[in-house]
C-alpha atoms as a PDB file:
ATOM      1  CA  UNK A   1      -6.398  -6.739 -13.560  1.00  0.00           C
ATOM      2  CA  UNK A   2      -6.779  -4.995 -16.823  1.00  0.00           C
ATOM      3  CA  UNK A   3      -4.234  -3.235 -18.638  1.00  0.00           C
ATOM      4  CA  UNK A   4      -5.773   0.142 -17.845  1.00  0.00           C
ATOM      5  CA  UNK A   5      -6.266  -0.450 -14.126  1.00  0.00           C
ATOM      6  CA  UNK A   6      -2.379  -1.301 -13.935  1.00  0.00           C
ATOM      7  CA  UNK A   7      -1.758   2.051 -15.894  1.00  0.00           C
ATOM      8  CA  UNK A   8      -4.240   3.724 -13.255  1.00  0.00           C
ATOM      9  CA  UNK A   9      -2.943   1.834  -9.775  1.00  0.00           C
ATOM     10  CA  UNK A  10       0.961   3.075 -11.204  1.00  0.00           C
ATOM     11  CA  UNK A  11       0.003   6.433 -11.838  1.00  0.00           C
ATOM     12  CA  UNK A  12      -1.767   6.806  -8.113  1.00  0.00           C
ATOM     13  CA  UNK A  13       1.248   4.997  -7.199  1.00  0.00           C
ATOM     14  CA  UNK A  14       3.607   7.788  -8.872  1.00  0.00           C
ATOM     15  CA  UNK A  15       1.358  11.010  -7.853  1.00  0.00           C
ATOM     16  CA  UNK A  16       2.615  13.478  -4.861  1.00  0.00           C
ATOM     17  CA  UNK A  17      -0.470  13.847  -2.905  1.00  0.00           C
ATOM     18  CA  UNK A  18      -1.700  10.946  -0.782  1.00  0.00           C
ATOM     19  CA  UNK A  19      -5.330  11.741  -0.975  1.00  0.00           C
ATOM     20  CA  UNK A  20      -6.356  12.085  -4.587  1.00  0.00           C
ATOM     21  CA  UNK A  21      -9.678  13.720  -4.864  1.00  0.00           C
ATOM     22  CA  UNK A  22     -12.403  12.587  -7.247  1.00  0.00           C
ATOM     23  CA  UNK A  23     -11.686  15.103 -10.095  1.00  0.00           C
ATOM     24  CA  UNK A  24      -8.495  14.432  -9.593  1.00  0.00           C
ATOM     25  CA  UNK A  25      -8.519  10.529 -10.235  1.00  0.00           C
ATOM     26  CA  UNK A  26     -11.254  10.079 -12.227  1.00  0.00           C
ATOM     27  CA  UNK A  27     -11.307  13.040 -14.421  1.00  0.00           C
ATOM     28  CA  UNK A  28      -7.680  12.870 -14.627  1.00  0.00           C
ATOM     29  CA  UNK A  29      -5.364   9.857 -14.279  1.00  0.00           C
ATOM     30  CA  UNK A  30      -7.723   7.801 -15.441  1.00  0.00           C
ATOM     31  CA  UNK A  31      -9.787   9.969 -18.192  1.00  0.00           C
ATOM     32  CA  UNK A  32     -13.299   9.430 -16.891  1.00  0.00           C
ATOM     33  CA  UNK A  33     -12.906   5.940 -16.415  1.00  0.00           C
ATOM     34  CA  UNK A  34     -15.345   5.495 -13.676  1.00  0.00           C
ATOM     35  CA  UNK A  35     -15.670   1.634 -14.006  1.00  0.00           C
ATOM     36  CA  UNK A  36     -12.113   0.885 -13.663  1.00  0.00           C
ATOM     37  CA  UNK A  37     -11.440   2.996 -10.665  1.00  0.00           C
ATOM     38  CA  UNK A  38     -14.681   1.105  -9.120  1.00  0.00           C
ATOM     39  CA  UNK A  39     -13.137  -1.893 -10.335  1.00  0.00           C
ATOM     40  CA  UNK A  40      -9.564  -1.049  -7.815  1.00  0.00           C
ATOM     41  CA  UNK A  41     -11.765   0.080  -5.302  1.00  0.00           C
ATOM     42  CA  UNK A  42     -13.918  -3.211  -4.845  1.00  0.00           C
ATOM     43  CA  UNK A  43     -10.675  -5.158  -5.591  1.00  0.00           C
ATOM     44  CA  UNK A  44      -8.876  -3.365  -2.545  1.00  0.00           C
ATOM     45  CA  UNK A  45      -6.038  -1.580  -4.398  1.00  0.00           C
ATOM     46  CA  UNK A  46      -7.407   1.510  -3.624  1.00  0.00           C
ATOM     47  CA  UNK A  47      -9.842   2.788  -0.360  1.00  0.00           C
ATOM     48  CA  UNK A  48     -12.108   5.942  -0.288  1.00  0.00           C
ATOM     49  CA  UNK A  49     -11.600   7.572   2.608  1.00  0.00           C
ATOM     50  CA  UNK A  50     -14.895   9.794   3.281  1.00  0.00           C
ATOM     51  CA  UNK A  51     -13.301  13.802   4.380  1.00  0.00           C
ATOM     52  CA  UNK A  52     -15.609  16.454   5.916  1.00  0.00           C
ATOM     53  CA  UNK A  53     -15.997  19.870   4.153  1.00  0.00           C
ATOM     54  CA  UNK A  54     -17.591  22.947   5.040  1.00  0.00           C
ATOM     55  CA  UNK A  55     -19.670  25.373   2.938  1.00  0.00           C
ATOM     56  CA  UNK A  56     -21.549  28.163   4.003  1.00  0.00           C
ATOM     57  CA  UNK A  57     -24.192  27.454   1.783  1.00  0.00           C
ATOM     58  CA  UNK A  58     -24.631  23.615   1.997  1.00  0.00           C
ATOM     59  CA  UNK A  59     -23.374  23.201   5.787  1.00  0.00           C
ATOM     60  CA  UNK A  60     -21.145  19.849   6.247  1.00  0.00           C
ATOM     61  CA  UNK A  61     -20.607  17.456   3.289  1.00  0.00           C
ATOM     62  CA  UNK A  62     -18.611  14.196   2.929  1.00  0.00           C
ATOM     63  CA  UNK A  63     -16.533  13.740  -0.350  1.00  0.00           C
ATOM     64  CA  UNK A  64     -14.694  10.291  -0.356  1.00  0.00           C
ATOM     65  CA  UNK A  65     -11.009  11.267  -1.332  1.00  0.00           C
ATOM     66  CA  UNK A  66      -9.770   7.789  -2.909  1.00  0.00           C
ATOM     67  CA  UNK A  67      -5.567   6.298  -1.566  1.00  0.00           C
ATOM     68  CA  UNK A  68      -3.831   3.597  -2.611  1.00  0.00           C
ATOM     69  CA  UNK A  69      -3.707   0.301  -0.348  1.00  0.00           C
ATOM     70  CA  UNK A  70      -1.026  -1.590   0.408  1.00  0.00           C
ATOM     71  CA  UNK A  71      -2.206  -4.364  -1.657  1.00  0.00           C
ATOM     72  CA  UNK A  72      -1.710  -1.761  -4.105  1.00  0.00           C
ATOM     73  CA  UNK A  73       1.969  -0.779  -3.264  1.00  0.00           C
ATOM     74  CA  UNK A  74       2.825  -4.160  -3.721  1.00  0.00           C
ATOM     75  CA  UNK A  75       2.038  -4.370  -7.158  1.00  0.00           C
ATOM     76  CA  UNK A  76       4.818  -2.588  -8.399  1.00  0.00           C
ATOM     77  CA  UNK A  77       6.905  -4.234  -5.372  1.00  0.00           C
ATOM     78  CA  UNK A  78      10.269  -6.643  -6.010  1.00  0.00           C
ATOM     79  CA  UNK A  79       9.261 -10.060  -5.707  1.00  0.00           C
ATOM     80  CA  UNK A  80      11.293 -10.921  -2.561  1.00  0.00           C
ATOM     81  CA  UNK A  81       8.868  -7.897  -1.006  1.00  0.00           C
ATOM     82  CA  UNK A  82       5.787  -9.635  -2.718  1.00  0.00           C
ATOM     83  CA  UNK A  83       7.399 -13.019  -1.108  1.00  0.00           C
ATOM     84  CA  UNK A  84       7.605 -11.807   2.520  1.00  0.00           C
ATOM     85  CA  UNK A  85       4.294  -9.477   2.152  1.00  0.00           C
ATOM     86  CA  UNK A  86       2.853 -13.369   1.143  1.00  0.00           C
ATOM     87  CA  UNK A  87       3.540 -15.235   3.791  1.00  0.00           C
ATOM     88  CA  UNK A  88       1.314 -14.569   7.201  1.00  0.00           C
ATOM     89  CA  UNK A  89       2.348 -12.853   9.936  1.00  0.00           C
ATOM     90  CA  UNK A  90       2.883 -15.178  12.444  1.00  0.00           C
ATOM     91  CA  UNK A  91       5.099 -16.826   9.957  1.00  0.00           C
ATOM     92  CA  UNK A  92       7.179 -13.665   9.770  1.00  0.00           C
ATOM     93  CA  UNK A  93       7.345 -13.426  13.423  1.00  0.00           C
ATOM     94  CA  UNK A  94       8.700 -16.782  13.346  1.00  0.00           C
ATOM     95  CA  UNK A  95      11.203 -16.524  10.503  1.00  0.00           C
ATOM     96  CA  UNK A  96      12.452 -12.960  11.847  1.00  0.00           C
ATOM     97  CA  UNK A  97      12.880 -14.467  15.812  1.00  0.00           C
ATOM     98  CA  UNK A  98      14.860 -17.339  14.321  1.00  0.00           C
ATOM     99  CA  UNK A  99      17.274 -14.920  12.328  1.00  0.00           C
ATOM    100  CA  UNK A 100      17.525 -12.574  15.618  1.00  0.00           C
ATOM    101  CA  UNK A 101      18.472 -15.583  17.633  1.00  0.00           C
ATOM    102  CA  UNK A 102      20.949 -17.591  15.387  1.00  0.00           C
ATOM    103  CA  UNK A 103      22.060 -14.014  14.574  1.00  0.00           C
ATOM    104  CA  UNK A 104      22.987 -13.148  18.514  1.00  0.00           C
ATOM    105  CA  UNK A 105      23.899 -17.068  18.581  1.00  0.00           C
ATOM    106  CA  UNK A 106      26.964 -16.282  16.128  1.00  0.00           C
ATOM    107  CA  UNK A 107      28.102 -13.146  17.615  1.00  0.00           C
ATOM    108  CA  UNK A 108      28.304 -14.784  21.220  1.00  0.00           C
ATOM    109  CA  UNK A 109      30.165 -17.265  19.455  1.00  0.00           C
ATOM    110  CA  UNK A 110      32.465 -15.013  18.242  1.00  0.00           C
ATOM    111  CA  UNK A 111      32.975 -13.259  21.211  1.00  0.00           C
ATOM    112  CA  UNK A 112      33.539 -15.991  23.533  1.00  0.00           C
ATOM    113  CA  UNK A 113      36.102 -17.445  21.460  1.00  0.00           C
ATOM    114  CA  UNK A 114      37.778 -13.433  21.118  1.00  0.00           C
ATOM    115  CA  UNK A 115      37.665 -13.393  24.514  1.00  0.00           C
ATOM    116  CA  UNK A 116      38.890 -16.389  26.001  1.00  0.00           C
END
């Protein structure tokens, strides 16, 4: 990723709309830098999603609005996020069932010992 496209991806990141239209991202955040944008979109940091307008004139039209992906949030992410985001999800189901369980092991623990 080039320096620009990392300037680009945090500035999406940073905006307050969720759907940035094309004038908006391409005209503005990233100054008419077509070929970098294309560049996040084929590398999956950010999707078009296609929206339906209306005109009286032209009828129905599709504009593809452009978001950021969650391959793109985790750019900017900590790296313990990056880290767990890594690893696959069956994995994670694994690693978060065994903390649950030695978790409720230790507090049965602790109460039958209180208890007693």
């Amino acid at each position: 990723m080039t320096v620009n496209e990392k300037k680009i991806l945090k500035a999406v990141l940073e905006h307050p709309k969720g759907l940035l239209s094309p004038a908006d991202l391409i005209n503005g955040i990233a100054q008419k830098d077509r070929r970098s944008v294309e560049s996040l979109v084929s590398k999956k940091y950010l999707e078009e999603v296609p929206q339906q307008h209306h005109s009286s004139g032209r009828g129905n039209f599709t504009i593809n609005f452009y978001r950021i992906t969650e391959k793109g949030l985790l750019v900017s992410a900590p790296w313990y996020t990056k880290m767990w985001m890594w690893i696959r999800g069956d994995v994670r189901t694994v690693i978060t069932s065994a903390v649950i369980s030695l978790i409720t092991t230790l507090i049965t623990i602790f109460l039958g010992k209180f208890f007693q």
